[in-house]
PDB file of N, CA and C in Angstrom:
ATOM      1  N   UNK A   1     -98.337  67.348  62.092  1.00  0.00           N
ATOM      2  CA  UNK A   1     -97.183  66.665  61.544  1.00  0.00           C
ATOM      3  C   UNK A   1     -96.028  66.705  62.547  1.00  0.00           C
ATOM      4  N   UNK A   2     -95.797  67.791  63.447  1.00  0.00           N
ATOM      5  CA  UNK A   2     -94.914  67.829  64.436  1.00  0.00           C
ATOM      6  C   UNK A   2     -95.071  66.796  65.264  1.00  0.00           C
ATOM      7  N   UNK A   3     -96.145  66.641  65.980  1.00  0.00           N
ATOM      8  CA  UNK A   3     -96.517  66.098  66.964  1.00  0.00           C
ATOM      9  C   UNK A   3     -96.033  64.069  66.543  1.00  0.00           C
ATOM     10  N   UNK A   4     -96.636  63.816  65.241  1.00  0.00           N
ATOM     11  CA  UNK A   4     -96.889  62.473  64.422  1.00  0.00           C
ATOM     12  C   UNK A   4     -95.855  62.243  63.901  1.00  0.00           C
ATOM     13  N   UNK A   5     -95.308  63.053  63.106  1.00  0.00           N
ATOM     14  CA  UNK A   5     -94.119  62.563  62.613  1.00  0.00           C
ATOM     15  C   UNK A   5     -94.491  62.326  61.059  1.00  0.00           C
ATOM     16  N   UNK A   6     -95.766  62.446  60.622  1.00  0.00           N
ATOM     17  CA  UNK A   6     -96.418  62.004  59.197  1.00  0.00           C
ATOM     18  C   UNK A   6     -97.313  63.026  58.933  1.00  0.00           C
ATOM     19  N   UNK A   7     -97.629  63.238  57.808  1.00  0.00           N
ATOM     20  CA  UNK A   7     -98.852  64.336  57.071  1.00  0.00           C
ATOM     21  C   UNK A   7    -100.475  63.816  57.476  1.00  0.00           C
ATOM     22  N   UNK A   8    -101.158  64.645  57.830  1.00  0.00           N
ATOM     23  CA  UNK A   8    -102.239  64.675  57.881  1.00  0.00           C
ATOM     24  C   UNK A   8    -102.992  63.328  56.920  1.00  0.00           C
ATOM     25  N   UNK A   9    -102.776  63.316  55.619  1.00  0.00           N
ATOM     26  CA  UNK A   9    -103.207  62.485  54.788  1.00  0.00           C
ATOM     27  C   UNK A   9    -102.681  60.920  55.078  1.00  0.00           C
ATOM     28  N   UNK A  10    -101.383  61.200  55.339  1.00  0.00           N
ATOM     29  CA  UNK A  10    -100.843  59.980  56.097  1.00  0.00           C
ATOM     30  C   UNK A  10    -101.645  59.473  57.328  1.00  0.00           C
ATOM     31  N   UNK A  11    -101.976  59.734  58.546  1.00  0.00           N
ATOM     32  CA  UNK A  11    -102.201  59.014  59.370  1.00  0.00           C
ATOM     33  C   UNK A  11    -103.493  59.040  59.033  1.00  0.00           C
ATOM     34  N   UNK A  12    -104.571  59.872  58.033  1.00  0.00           N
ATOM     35  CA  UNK A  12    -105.736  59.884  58.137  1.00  0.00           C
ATOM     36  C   UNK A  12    -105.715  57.676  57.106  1.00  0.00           C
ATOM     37  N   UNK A  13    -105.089  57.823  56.109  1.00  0.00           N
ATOM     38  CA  UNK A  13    -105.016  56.800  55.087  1.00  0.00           C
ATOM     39  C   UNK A  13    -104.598  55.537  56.230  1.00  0.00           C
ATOM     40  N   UNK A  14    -103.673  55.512  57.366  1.00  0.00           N
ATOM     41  CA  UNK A  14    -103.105  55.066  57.888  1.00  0.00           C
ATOM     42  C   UNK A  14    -104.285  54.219  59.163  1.00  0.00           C
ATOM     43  N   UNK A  15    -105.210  55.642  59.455  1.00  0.00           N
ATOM     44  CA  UNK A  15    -106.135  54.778  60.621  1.00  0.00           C
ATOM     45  C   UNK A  15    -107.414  54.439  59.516  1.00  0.00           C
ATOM     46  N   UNK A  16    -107.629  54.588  58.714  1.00  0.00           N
ATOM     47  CA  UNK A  16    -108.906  54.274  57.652  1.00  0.00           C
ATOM     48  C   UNK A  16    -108.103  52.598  57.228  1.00  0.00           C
ATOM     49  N   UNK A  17    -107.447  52.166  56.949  1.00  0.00           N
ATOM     50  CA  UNK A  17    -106.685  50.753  56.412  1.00  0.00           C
ATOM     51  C   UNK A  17    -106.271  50.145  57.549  1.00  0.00           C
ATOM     52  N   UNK A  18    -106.389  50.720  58.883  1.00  0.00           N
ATOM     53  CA  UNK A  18    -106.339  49.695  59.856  1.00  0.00           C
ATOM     54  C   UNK A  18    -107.382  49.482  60.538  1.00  0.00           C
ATOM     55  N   UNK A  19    -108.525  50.409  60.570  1.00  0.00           N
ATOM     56  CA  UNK A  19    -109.843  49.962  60.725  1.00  0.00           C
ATOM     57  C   UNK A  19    -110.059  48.933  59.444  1.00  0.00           C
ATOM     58  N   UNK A  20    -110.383  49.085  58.126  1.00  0.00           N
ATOM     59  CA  UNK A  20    -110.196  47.925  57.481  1.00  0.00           C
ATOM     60  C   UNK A  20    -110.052  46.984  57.603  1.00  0.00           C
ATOM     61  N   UNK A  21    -108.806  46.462  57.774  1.00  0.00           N
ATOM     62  CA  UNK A  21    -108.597  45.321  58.458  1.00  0.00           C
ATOM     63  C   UNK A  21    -108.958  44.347  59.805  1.00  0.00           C
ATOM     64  N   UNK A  22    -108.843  45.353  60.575  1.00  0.00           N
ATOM     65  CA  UNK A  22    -110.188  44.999  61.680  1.00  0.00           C
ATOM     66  C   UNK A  22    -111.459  44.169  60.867  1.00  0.00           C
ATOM     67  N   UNK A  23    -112.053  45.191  60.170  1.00  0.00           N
ATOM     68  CA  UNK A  23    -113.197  44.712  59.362  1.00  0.00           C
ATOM     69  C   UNK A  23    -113.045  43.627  58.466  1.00  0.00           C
ATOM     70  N   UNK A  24    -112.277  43.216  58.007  1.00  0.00           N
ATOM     71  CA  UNK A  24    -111.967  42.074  57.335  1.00  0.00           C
ATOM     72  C   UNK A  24    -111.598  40.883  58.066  1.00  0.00           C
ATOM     73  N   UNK A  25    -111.014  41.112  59.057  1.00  0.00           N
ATOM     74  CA  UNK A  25    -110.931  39.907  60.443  1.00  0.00           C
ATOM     75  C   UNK A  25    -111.951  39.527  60.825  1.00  0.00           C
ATOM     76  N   UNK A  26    -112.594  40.285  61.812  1.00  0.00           N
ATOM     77  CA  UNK A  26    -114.070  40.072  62.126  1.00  0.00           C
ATOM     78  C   UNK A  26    -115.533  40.086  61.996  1.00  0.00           C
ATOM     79  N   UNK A  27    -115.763  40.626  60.086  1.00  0.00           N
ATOM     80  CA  UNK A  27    -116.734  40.085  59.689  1.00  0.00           C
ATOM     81  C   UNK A  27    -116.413  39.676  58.414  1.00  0.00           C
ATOM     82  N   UNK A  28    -117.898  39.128  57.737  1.00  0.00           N
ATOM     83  CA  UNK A  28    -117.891  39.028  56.292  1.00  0.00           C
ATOM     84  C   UNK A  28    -118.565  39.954  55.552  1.00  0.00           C
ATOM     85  N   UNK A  29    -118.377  40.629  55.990  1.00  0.00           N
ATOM     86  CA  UNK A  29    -118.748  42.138  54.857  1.00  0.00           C
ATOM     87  C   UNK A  29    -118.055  42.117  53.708  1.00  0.00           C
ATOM     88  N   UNK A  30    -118.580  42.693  52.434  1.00  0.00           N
ATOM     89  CA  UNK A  30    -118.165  42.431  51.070  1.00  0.00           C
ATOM     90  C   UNK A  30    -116.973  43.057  51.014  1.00  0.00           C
ATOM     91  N   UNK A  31    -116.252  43.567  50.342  1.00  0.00           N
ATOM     92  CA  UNK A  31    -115.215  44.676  50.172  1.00  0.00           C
ATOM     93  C   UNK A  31    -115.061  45.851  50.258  1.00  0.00           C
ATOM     94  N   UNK A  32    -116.401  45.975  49.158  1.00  0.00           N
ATOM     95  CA  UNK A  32    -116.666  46.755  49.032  1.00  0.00           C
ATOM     96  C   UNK A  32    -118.068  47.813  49.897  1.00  0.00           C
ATOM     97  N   UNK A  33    -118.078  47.046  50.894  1.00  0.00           N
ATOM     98  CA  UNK A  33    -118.975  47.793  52.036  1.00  0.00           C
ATOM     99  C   UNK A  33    -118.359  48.064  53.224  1.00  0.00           C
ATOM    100  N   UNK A  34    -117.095  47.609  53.361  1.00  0.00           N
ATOM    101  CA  UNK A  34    -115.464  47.966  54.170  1.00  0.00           C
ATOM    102  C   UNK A  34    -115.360  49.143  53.501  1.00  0.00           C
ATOM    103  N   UNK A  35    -114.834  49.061  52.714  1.00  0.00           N
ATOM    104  CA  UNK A  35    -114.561  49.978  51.509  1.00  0.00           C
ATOM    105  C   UNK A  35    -115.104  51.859  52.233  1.00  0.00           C
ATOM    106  N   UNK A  36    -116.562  51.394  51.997  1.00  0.00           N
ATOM    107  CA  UNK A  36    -117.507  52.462  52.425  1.00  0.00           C
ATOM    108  C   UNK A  36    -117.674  52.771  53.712  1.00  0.00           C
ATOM    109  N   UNK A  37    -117.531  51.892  54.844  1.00  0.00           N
ATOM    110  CA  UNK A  37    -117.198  52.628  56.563  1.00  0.00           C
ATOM    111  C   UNK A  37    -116.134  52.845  56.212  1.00  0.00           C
ATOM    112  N   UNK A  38    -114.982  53.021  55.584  1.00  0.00           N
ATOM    113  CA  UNK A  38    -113.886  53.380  56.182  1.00  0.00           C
ATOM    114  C   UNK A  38    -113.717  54.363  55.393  1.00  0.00           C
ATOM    115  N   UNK A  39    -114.743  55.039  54.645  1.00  0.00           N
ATOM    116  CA  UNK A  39    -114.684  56.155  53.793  1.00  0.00           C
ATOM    117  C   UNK A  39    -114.243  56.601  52.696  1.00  0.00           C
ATOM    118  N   UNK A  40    -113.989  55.511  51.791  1.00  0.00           N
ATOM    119  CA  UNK A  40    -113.617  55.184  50.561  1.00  0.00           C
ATOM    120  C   UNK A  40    -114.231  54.886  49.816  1.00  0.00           C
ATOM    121  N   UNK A  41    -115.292  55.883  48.807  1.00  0.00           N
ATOM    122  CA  UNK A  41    -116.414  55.835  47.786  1.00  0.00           C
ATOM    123  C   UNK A  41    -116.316  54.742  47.059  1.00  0.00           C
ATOM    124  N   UNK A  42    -114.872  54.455  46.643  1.00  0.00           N
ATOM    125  CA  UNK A  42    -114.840  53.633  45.475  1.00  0.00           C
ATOM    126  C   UNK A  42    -113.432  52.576  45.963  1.00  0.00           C
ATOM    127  N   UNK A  43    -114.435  50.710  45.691  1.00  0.00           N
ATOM    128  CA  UNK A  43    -113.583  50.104  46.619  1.00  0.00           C
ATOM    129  C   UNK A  43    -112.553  49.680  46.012  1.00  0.00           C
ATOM    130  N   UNK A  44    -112.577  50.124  44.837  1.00  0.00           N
ATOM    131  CA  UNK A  44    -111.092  50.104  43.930  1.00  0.00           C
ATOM    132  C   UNK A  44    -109.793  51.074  44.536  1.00  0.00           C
ATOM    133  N   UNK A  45    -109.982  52.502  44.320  1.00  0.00           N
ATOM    134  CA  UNK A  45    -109.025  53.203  45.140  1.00  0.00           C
ATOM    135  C   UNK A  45    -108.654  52.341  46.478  1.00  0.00           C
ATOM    136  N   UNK A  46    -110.032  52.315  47.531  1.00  0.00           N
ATOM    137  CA  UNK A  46    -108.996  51.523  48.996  1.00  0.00           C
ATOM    138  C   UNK A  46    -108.500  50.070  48.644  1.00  0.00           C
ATOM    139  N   UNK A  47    -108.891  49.183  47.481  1.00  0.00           N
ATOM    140  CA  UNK A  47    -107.952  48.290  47.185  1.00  0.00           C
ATOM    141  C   UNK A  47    -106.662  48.175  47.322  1.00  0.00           C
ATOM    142  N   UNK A  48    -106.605  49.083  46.011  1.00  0.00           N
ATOM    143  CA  UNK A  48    -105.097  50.018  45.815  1.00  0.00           C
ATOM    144  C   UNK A  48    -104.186  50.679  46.806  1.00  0.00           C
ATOM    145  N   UNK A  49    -105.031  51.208  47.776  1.00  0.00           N
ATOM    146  CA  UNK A  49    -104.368  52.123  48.757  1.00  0.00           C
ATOM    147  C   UNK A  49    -103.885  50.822  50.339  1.00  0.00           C
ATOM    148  N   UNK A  50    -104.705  49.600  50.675  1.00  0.00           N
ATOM    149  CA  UNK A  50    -104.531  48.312  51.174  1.00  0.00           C
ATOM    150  C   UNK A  50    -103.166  47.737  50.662  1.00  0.00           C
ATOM    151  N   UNK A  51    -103.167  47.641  49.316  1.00  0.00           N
ATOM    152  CA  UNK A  51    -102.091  46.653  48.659  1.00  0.00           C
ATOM    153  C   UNK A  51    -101.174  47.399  48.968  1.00  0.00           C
ATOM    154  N   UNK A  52    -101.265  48.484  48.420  1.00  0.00           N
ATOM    155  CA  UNK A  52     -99.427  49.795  48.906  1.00  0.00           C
ATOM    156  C   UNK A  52     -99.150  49.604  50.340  1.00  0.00           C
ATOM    157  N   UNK A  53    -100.189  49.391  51.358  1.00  0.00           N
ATOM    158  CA  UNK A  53     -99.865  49.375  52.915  1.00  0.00           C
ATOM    159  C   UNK A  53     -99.388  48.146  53.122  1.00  0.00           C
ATOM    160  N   UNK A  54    -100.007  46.918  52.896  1.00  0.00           N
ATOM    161  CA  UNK A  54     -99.852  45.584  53.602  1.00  0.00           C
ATOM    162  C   UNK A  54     -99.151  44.745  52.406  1.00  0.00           C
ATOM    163  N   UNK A  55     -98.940  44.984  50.805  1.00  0.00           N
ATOM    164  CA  UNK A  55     -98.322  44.191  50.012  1.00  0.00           C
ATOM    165  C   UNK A  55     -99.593  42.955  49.411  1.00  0.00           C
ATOM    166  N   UNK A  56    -100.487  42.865  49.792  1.00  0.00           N
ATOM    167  CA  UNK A  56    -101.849  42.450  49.184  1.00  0.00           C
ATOM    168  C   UNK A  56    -102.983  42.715  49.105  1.00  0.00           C
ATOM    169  N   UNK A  57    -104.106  42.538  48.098  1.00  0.00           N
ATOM    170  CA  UNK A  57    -105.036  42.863  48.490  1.00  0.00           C
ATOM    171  C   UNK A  57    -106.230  42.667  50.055  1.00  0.00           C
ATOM    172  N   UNK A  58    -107.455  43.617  49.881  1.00  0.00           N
ATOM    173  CA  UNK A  58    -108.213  42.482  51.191  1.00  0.00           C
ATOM    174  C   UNK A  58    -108.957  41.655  50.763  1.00  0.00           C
ATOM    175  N   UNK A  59    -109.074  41.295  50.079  1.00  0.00           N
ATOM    176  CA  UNK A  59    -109.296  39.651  49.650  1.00  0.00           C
ATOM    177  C   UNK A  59    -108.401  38.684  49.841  1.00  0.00           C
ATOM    178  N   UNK A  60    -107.214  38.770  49.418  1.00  0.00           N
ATOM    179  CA  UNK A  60    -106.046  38.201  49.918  1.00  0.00           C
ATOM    180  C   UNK A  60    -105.545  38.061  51.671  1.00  0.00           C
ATOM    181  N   UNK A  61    -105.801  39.452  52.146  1.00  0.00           N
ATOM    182  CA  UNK A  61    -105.247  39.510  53.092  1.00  0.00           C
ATOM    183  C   UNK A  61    -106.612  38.987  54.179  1.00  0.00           C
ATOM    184  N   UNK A  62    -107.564  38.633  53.855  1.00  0.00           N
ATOM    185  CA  UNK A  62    -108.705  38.280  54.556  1.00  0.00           C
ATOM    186  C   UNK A  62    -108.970  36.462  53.919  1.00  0.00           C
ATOM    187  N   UNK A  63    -108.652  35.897  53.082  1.00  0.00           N
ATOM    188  CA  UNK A  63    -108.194  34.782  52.953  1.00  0.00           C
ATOM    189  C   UNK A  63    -106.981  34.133  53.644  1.00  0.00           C
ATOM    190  N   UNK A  64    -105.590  34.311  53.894  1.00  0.00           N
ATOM    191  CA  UNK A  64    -104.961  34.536  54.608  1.00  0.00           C
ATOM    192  C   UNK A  64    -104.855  34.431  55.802  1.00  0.00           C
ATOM    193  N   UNK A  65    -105.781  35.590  56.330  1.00  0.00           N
ATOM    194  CA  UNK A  65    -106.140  35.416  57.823  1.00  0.00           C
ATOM    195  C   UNK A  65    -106.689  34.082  58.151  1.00  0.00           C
ATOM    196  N   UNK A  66    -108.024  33.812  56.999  1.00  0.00           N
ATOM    197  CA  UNK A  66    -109.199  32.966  57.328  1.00  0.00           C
ATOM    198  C   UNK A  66    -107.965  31.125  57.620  1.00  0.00           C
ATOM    199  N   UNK A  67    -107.306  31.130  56.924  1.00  0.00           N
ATOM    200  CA  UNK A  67    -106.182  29.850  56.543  1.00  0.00           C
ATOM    201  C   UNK A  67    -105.457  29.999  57.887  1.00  0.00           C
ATOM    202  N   UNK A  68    -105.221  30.886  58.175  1.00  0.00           N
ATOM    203  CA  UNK A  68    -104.595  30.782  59.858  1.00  0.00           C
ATOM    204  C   UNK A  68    -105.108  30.427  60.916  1.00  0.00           C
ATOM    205  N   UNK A  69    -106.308  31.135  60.770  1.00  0.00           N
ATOM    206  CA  UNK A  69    -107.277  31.024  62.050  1.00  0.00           C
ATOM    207  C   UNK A  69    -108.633  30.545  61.768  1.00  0.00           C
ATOM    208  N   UNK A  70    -109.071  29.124  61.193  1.00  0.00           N
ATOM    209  CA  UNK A  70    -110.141  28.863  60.224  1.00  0.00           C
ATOM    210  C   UNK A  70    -111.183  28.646  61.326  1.00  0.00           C
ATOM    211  N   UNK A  71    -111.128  28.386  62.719  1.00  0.00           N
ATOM    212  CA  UNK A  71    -112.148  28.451  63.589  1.00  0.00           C
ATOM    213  C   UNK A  71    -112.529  29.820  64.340  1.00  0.00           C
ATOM    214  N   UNK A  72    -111.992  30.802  63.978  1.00  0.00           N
ATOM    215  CA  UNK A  72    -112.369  32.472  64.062  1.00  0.00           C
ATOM    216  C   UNK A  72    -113.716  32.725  63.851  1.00  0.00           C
ATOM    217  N   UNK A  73    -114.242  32.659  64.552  1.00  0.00           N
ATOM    218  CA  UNK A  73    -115.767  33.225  64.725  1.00  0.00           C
ATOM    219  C   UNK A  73    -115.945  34.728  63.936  1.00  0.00           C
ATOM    220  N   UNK A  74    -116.906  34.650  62.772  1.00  0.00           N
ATOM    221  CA  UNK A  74    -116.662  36.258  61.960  1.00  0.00           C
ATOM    222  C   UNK A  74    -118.733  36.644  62.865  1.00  0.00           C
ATOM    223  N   UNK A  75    -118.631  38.000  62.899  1.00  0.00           N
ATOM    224  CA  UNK A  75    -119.841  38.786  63.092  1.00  0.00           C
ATOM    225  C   UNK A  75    -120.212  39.605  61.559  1.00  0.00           C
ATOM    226  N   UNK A  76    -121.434  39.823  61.030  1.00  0.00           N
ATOM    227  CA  UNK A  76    -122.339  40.456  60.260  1.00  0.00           C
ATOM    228  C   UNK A  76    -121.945  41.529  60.911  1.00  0.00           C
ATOM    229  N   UNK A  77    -121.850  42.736  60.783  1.00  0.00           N
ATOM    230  CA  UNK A  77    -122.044  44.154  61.082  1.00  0.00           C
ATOM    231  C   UNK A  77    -121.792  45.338  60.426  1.00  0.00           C
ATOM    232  N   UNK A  78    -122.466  46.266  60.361  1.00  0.00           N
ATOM    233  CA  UNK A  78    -122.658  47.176  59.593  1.00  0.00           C
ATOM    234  C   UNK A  78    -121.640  48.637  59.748  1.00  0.00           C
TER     235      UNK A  78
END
C-alpha cells in the first residue's frame, strides 16, 4: 500500500477488470468465461464489480466498443 498508494484488494480488483476488458475488446468470449480468467467464480459479482469501475456493464461496454470500431478484428481464445 506504501509503495501503490491503494490496498492490496484494490489493485488486485483493479488489474483483474482491466484484463477484462482487454478480453472483451479482443475476443468474443461469453461473459461469463471473462468472468472466469480473470478469477471471478461468479459472473454476476465481476459484473457488478465492472459497472462500479467503468459506469457500465461488459456487455455494454463491449457493445460500445464494437459501434466504434465495427471493423476490429475479435480472436476466439481461451
Amino acid at each position: 500500500m506504501e509503495h501503490l498508494g491503494i490496498t492490496p484488494k484494490n489493485y488486485l480488483t483493479t488489474y483483474r477488470l482491466t484484463r477484462a476488458r482487454e478480453l472483451l475488446k479482443v475476443t468474443d468470449l461469453p461473459i461469463a468465461s471473462i468472468a472466469e480468467s480473470c478469477g471471478y467464480s461468479d459472473a454476476l459479482v465481476f459484473s457488478k464489480a465492472f459497472r462500479q469501475m467503468y459506469q457500465m456493464t461488459p456487455t455494454a461496454w463491449r457493445k460500445t466498443r464494437n459501434q466504434l470500431h465495427p471493423n476490429h478484428k475479435k480472436k476466439q481464445t481461451a
